[in-house]
C-alpha atoms as a PDB file:
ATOM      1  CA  UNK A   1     108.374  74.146 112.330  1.00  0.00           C
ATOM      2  CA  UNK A   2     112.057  74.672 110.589  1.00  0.00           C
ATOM      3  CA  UNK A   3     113.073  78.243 110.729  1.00  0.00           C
ATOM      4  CA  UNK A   4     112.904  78.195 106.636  1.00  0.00           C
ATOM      5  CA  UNK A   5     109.524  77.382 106.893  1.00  0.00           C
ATOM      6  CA  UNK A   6     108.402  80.257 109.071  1.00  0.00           C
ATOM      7  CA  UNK A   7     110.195  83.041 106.775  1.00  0.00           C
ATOM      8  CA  UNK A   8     108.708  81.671 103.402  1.00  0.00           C
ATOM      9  CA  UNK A   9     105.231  81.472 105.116  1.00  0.00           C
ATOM     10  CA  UNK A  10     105.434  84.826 106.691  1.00  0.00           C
ATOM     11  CA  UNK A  11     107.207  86.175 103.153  1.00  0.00           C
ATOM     12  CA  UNK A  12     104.331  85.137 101.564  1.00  0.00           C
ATOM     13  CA  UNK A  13     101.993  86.285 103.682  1.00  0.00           C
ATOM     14  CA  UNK A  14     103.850  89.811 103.108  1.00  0.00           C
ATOM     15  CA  UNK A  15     103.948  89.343  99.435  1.00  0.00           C
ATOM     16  CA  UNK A  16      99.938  88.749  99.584  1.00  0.00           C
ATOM     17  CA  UNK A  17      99.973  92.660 101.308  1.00  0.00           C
ATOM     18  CA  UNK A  18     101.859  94.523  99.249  1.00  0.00           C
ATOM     19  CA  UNK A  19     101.114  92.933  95.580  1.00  0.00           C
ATOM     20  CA  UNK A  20      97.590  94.566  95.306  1.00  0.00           C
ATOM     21  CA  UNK A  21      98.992  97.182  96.776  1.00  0.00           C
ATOM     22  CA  UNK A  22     101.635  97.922  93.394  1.00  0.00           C
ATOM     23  CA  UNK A  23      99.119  96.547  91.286  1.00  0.00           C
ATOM     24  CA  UNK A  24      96.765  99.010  91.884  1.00  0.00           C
ATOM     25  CA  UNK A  25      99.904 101.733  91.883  1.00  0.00           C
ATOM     26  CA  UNK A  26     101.002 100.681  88.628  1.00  0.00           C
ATOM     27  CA  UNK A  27      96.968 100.624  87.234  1.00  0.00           C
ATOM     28  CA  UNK A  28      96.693 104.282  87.998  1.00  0.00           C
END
């Protein structure tokens, strides 16, 4: 696997974390 491919999977993996996270943040 490229190098690219790694970072934007594990980025999005990240982003899939954190985003409920700030949703619910943001809802309170």
């Amino acid at each position: 696997m490229p190098v690219v491919t790694l970072t934007s999977y594990a980025l999005g993996k990240i982003y899939n974390l954190i985003y409920p996270i700030i949703f619910l943040v943001l809802n309170k």
